[in-house]
PDB file of N, CA and C in Angstrom:
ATOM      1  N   UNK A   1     -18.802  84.053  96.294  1.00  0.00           N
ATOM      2  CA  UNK A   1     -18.809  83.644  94.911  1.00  0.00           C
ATOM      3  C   UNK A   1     -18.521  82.148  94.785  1.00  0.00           C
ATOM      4  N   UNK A   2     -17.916  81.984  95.740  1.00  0.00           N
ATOM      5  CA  UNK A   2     -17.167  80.339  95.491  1.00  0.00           C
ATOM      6  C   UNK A   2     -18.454  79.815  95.533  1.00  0.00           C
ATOM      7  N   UNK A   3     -19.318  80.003  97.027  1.00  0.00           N
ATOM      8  CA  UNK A   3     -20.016  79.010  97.503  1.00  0.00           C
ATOM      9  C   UNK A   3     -21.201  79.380  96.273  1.00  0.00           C
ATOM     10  N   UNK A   4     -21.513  79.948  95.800  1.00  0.00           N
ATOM     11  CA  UNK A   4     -22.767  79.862  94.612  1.00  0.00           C
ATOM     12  C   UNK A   4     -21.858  79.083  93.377  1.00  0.00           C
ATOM     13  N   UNK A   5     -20.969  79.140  92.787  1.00  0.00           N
ATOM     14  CA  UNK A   5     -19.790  77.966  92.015  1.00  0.00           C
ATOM     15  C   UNK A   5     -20.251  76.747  92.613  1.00  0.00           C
ATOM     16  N   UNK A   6     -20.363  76.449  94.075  1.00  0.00           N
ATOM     17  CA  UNK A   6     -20.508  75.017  93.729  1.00  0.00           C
ATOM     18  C   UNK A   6     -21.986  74.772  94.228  1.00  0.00           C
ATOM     19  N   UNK A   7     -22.389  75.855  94.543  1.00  0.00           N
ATOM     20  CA  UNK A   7     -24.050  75.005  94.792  1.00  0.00           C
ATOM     21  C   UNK A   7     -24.721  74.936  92.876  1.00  0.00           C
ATOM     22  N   UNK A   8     -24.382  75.526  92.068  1.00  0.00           N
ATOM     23  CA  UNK A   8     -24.553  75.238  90.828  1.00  0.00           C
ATOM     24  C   UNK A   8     -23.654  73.936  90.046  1.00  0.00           C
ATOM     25  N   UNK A   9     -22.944  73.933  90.524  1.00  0.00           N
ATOM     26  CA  UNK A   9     -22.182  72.708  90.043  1.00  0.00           C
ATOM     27  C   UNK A   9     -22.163  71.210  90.945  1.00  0.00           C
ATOM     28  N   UNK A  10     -23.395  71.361  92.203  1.00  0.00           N
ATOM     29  CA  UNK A  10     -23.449  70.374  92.483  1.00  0.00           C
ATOM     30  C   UNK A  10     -25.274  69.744  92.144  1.00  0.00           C
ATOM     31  N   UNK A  11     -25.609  70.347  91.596  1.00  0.00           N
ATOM     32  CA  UNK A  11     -26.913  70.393  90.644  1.00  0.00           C
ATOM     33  C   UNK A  11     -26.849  68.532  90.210  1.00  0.00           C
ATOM     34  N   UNK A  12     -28.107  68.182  90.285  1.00  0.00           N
ATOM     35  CA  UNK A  12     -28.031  66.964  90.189  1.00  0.00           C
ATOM     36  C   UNK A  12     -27.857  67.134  88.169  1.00  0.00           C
ATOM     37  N   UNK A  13     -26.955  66.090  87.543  1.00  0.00           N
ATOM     38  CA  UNK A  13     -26.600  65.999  86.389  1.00  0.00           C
ATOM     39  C   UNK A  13     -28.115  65.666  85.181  1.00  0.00           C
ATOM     40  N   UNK A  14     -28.721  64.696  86.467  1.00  0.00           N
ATOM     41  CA  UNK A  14     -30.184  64.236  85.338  1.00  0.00           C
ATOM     42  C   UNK A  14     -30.596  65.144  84.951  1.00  0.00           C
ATOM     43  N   UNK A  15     -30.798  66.346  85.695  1.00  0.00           N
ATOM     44  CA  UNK A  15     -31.769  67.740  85.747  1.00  0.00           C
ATOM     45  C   UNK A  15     -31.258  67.881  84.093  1.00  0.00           C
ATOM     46  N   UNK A  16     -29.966  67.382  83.442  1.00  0.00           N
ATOM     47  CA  UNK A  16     -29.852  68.167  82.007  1.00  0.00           C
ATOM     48  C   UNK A  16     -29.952  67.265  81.068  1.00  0.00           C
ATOM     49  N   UNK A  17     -30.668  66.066  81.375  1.00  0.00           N
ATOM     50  CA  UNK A  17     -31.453  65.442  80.557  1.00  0.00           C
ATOM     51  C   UNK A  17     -32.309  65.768  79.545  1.00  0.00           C
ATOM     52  N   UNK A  18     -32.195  65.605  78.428  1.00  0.00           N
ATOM     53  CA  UNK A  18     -33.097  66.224  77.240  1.00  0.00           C
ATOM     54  C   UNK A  18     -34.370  65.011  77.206  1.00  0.00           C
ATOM     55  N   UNK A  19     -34.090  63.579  77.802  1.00  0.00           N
ATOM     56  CA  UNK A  19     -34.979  62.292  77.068  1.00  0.00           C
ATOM     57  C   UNK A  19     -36.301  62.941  78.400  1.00  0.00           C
ATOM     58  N   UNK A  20     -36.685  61.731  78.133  1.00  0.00           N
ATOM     59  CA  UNK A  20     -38.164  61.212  79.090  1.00  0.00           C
ATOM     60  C   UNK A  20     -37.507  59.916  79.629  1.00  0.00           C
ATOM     61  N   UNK A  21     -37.196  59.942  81.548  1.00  0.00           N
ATOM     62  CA  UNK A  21     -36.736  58.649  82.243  1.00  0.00           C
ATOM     63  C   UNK A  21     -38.166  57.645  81.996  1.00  0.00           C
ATOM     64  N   UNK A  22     -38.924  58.065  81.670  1.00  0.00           N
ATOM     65  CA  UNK A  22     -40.042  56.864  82.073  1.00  0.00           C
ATOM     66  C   UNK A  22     -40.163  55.826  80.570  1.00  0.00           C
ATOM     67  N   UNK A  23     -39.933  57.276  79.718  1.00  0.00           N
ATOM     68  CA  UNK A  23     -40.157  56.070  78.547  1.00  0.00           C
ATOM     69  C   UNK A  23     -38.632  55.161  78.310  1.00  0.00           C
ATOM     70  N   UNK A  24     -37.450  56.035  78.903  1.00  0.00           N
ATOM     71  CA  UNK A  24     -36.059  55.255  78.813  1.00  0.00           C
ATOM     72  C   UNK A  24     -36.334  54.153  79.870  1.00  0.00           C
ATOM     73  N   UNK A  25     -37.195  53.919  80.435  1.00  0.00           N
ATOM     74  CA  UNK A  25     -37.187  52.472  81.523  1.00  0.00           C
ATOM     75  C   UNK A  25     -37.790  51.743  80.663  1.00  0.00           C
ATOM     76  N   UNK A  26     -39.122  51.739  79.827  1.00  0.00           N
ATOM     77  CA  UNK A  26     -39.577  51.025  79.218  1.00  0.00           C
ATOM     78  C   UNK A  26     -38.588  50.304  77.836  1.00  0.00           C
ATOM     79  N   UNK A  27     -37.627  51.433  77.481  1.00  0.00           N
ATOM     80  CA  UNK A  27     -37.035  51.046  76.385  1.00  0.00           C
ATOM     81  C   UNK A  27     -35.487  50.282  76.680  1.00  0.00           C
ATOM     82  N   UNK A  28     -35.354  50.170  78.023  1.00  0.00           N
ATOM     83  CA  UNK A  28     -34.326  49.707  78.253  1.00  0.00           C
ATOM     84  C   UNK A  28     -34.292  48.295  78.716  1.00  0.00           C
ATOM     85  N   UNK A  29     -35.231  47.756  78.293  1.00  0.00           N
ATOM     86  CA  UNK A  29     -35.140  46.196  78.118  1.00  0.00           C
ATOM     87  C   UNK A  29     -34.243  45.366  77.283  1.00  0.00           C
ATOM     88  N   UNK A  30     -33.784  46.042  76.260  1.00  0.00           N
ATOM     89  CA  UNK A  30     -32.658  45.550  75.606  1.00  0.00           C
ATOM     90  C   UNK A  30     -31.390  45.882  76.046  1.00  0.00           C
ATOM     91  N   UNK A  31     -31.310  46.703  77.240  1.00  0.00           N
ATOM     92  CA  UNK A  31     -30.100  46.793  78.274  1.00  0.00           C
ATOM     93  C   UNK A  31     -29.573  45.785  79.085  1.00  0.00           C
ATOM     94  N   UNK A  32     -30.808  45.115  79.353  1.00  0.00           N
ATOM     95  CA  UNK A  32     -31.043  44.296  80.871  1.00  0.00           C
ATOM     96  C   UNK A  32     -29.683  43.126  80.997  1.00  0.00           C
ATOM     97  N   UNK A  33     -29.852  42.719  79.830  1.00  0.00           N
ATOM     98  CA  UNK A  33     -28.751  40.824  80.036  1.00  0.00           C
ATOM     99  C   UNK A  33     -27.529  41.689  80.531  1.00  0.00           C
ATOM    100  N   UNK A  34     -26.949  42.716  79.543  1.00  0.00           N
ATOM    101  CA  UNK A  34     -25.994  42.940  79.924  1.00  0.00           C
ATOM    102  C   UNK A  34     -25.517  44.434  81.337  1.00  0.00           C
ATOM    103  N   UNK A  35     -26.441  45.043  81.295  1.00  0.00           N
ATOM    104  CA  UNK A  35     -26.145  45.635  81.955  1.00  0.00           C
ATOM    105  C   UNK A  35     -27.194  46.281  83.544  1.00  0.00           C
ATOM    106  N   UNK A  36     -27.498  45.244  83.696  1.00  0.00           N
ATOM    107  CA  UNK A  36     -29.146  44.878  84.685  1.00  0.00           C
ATOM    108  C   UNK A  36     -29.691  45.845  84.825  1.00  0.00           C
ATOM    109  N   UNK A  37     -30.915  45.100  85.551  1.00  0.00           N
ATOM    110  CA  UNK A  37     -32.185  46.197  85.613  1.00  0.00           C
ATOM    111  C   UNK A  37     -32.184  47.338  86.326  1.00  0.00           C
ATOM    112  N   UNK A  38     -31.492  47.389  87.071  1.00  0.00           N
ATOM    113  CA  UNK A  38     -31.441  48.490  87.864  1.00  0.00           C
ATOM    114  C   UNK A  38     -29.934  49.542  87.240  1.00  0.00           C
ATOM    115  N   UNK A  39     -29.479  48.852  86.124  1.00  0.00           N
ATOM    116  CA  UNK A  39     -28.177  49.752  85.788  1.00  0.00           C
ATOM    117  C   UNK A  39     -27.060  49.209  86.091  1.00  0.00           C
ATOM    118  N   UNK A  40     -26.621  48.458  86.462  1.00  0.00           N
ATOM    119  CA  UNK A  40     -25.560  47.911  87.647  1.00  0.00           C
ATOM    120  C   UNK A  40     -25.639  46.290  87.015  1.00  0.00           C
ATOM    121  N   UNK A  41     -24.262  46.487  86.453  1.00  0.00           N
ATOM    122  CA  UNK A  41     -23.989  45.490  85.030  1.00  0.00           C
ATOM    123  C   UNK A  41     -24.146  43.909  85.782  1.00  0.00           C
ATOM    124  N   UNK A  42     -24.092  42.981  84.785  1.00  0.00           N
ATOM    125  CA  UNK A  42     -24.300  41.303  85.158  1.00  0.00           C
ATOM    126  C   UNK A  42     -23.341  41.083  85.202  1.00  0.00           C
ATOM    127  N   UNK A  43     -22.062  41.358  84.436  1.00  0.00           N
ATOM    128  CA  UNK A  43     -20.675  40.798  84.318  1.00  0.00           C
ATOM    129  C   UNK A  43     -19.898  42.129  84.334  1.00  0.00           C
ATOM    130  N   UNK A  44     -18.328  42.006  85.005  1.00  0.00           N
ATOM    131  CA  UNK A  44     -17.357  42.477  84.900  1.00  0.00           C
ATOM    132  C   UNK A  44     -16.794  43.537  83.657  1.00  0.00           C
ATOM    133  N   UNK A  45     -16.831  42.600  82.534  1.00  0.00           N
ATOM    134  CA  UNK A  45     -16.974  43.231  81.147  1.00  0.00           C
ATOM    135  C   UNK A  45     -17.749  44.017  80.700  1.00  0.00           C
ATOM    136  N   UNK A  46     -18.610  44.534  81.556  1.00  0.00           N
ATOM    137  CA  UNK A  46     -20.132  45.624  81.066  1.00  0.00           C
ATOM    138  C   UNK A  46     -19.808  46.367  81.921  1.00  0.00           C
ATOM    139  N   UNK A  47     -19.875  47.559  81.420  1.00  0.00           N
ATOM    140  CA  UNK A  47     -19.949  48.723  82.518  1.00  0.00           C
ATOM    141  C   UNK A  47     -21.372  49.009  82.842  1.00  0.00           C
ATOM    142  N   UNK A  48     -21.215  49.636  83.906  1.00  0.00           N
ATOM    143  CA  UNK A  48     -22.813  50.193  85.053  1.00  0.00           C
ATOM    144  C   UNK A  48     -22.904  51.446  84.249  1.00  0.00           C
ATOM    145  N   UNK A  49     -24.311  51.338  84.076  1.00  0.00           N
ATOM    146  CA  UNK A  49     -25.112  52.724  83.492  1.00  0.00           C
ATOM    147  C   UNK A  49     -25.795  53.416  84.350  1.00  0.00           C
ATOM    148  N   UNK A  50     -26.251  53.012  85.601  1.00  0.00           N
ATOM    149  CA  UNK A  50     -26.471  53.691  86.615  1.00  0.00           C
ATOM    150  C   UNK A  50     -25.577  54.848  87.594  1.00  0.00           C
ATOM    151  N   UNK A  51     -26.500  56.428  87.142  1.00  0.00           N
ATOM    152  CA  UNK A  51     -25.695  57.207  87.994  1.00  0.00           C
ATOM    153  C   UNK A  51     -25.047  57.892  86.706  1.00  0.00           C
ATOM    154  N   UNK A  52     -24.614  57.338  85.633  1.00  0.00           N
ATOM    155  CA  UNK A  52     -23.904  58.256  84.967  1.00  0.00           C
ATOM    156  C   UNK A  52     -24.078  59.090  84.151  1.00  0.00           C
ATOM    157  N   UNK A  53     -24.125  60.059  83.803  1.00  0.00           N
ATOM    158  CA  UNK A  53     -24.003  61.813  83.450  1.00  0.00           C
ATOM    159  C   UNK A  53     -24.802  61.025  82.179  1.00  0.00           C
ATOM    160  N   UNK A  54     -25.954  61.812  81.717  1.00  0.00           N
ATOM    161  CA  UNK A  54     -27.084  61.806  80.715  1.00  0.00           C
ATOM    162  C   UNK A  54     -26.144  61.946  79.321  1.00  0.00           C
ATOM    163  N   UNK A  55     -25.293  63.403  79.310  1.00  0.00           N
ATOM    164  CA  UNK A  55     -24.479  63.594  78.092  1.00  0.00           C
ATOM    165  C   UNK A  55     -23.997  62.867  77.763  1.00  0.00           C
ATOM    166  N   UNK A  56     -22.708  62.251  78.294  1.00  0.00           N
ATOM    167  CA  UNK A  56     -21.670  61.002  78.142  1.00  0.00           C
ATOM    168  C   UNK A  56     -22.504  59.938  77.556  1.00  0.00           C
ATOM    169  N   UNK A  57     -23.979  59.273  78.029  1.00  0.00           N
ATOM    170  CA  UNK A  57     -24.207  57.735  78.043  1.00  0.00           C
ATOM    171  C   UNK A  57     -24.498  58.729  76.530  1.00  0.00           C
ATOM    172  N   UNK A  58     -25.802  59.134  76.251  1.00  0.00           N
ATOM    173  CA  UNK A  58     -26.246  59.628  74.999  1.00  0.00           C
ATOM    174  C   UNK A  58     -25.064  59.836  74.076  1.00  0.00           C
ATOM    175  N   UNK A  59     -23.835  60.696  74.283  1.00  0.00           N
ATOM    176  CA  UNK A  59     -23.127  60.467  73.620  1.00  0.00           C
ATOM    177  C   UNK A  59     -21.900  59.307  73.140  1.00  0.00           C
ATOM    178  N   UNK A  60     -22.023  58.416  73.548  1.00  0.00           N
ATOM    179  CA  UNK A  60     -21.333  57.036  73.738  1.00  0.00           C
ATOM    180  C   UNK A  60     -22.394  55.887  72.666  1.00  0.00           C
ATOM    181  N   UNK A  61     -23.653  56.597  73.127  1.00  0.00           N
ATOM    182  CA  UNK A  61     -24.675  55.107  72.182  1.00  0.00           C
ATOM    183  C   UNK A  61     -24.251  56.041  70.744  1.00  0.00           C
ATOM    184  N   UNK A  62     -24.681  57.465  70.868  1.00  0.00           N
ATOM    185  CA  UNK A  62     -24.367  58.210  69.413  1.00  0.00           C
ATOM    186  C   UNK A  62     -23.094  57.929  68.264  1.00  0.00           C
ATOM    187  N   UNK A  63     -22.103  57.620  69.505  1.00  0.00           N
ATOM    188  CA  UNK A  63     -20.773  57.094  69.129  1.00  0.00           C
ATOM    189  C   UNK A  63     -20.903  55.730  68.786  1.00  0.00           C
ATOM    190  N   UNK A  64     -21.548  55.052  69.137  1.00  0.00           N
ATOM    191  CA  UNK A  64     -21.469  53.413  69.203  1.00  0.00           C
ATOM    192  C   UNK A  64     -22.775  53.045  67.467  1.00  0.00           C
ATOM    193  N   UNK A  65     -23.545  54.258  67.355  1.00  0.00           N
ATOM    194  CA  UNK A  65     -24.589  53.845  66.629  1.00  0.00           C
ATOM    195  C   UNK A  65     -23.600  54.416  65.235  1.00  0.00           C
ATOM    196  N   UNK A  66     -22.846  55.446  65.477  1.00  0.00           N
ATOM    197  CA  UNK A  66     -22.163  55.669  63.904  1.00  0.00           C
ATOM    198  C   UNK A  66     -20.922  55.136  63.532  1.00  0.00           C
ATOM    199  N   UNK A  67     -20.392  54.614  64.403  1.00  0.00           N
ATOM    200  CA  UNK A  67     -19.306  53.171  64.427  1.00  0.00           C
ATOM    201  C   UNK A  67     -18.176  54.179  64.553  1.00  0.00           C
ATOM    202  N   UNK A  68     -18.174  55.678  65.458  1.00  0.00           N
ATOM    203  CA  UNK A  68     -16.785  56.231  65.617  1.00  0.00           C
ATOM    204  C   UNK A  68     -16.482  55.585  67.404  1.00  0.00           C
ATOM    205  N   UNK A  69     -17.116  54.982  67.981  1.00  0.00           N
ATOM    206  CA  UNK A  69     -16.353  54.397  68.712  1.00  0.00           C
ATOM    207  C   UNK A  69     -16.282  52.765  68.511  1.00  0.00           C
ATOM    208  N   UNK A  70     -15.305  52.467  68.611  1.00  0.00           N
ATOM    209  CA  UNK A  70     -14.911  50.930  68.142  1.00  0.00           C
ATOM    210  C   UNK A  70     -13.615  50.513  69.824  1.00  0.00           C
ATOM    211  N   UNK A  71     -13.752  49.097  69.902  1.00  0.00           N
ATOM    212  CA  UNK A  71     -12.700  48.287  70.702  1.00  0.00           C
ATOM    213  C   UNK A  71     -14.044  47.676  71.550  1.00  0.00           C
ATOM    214  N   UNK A  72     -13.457  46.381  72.666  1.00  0.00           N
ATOM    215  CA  UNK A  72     -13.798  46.024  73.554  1.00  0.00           C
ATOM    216  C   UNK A  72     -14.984  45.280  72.784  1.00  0.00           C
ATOM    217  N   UNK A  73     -16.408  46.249  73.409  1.00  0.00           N
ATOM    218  CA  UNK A  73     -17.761  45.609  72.943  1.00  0.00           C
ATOM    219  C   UNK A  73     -18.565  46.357  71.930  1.00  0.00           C
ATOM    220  N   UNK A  74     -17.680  47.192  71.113  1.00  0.00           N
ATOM    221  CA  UNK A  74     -18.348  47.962  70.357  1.00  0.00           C
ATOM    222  C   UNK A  74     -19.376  47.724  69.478  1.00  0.00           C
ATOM    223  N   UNK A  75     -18.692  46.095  68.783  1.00  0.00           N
ATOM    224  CA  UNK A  75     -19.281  45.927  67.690  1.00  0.00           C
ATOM    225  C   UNK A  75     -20.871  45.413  67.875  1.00  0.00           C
ATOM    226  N   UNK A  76     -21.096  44.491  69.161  1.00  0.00           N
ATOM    227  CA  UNK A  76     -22.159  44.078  69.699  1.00  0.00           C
ATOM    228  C   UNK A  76     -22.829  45.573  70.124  1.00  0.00           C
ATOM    229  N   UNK A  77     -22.444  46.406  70.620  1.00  0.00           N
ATOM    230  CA  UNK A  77     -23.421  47.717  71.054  1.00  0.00           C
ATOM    231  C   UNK A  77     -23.920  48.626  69.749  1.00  0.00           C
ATOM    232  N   UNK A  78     -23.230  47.819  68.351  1.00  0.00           N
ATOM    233  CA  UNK A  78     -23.959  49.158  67.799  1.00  0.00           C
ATOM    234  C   UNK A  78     -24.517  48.094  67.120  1.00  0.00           C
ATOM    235  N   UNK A  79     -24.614  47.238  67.351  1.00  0.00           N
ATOM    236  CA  UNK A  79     -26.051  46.074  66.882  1.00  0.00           C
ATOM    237  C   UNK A  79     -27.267  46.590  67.382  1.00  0.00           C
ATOM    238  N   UNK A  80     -26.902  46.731  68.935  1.00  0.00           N
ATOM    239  CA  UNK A  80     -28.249  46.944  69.698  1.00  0.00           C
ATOM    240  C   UNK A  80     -28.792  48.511  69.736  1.00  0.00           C
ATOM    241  N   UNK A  81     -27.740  49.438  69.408  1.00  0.00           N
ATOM    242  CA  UNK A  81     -28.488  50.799  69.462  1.00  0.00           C
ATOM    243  C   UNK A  81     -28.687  50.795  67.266  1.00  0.00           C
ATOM    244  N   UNK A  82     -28.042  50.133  66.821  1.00  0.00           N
ATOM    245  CA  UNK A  82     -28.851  50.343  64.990  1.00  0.00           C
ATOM    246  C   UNK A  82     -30.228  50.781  65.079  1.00  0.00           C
ATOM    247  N   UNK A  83     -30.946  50.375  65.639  1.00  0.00           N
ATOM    248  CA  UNK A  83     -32.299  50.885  65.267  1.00  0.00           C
ATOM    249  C   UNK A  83     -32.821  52.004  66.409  1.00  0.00           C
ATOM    250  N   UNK A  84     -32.156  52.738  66.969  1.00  0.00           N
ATOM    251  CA  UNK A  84     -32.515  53.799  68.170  1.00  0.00           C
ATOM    252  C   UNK A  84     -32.423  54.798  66.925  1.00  0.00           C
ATOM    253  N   UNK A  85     -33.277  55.430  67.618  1.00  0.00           N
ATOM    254  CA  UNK A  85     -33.835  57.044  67.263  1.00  0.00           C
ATOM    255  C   UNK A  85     -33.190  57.605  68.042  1.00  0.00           C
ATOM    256  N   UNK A  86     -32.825  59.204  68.293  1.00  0.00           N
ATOM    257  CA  UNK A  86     -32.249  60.316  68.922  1.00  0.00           C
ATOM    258  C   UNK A  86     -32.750  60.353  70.241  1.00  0.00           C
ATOM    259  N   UNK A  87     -34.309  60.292  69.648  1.00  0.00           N
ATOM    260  CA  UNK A  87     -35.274  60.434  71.021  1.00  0.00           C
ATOM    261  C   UNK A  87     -34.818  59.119  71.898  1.00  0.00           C
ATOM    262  N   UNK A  88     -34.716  58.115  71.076  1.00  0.00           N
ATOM    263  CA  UNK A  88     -34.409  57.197  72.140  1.00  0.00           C
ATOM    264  C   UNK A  88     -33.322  56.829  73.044  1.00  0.00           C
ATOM    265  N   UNK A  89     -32.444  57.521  72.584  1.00  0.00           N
ATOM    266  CA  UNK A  89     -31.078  57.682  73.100  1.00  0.00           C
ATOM    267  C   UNK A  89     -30.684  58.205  74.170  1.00  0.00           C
ATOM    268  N   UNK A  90     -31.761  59.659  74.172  1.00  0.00           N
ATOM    269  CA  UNK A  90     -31.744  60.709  74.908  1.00  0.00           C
ATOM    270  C   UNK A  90     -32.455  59.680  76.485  1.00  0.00           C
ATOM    271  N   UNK A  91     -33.750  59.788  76.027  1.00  0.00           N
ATOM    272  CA  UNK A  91     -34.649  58.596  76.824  1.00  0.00           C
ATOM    273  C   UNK A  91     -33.642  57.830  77.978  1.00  0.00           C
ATOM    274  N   UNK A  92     -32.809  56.797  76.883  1.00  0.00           N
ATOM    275  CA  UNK A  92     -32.438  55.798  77.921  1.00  0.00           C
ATOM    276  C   UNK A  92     -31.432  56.703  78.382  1.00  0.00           C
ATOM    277  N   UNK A  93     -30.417  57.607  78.042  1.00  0.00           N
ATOM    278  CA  UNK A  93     -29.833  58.578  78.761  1.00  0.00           C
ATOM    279  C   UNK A  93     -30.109  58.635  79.858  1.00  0.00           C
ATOM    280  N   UNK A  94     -31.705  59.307  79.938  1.00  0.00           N
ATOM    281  CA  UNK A  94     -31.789  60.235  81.060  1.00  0.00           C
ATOM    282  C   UNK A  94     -32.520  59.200  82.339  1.00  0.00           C
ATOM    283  N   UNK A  95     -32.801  58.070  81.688  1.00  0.00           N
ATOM    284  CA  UNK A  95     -32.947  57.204  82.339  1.00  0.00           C
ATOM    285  C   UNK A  95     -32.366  56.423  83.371  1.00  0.00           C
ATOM    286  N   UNK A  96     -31.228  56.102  82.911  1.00  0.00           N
ATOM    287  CA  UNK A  96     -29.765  55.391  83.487  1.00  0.00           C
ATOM    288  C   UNK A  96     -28.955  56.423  84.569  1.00  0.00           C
ATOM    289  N   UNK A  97     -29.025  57.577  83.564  1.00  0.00           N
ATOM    290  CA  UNK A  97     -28.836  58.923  84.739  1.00  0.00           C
ATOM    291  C   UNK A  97     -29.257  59.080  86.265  1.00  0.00           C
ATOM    292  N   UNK A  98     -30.452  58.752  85.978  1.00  0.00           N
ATOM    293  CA  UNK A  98     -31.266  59.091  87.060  1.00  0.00           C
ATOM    294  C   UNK A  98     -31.287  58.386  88.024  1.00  0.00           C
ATOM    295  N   UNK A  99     -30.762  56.630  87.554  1.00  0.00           N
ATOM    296  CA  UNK A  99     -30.198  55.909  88.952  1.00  0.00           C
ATOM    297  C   UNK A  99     -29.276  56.061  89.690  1.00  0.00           C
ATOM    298  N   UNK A 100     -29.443  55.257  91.185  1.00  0.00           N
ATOM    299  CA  UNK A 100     -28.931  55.604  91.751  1.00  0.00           C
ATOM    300  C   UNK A 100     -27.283  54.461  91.390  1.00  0.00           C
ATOM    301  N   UNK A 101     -26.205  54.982  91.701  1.00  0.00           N
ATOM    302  CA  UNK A 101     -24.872  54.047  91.536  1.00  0.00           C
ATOM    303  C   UNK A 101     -24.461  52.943  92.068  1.00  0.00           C
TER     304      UNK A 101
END
């Protein structure tokens, strides 16, 4: 029992991606200054989006686009996700997900 527990829980995380990675690469050009092309931030102060869990990022821009998360760089991130759609959220989600760390 154990060993089926973790061969399901070691399931790659992208797999529960709701977006499209291909169109989240195209749309993640307004990622790039701060948090580079490959995911793997320019500065110290930016966190890496590469590698990390589809839910969390999607839910963090969701947070950042309705102003319930605030501190640090909030106010600049919900400049840049204001005009994202759901779909697009999901997108760059599953996008960023899918790199490698």
């Amino acid at each position: 029992m154990r060993l089926i527990a973790v061969l399901l829980l070691s399931g790659s995380f992208p797999a529960l991606a709701t977006g499209n990675s291909s169109a989240g690469q195209e749309k993640s050009a307004r990622c790039v200054a701060c948090h580079g092309v490959q995911g793997q931030a320019a500065a110290p102060i930016y966190p890496n989006l590469a590698g990390q869990h589809a839910p969390y990022l999607a839910q963090a821009l969701q947070a950042y686009k309705s102003g319930a998360r605030s501190g640090g760089q909030a106010e600049v991130m919900k400049a840049f996700v204001a005009g994202l759609s759901d779909e697009d959220i999901d997108d760059l989600a599953a996008y960023y997900a899918g790199l490698k760390p």
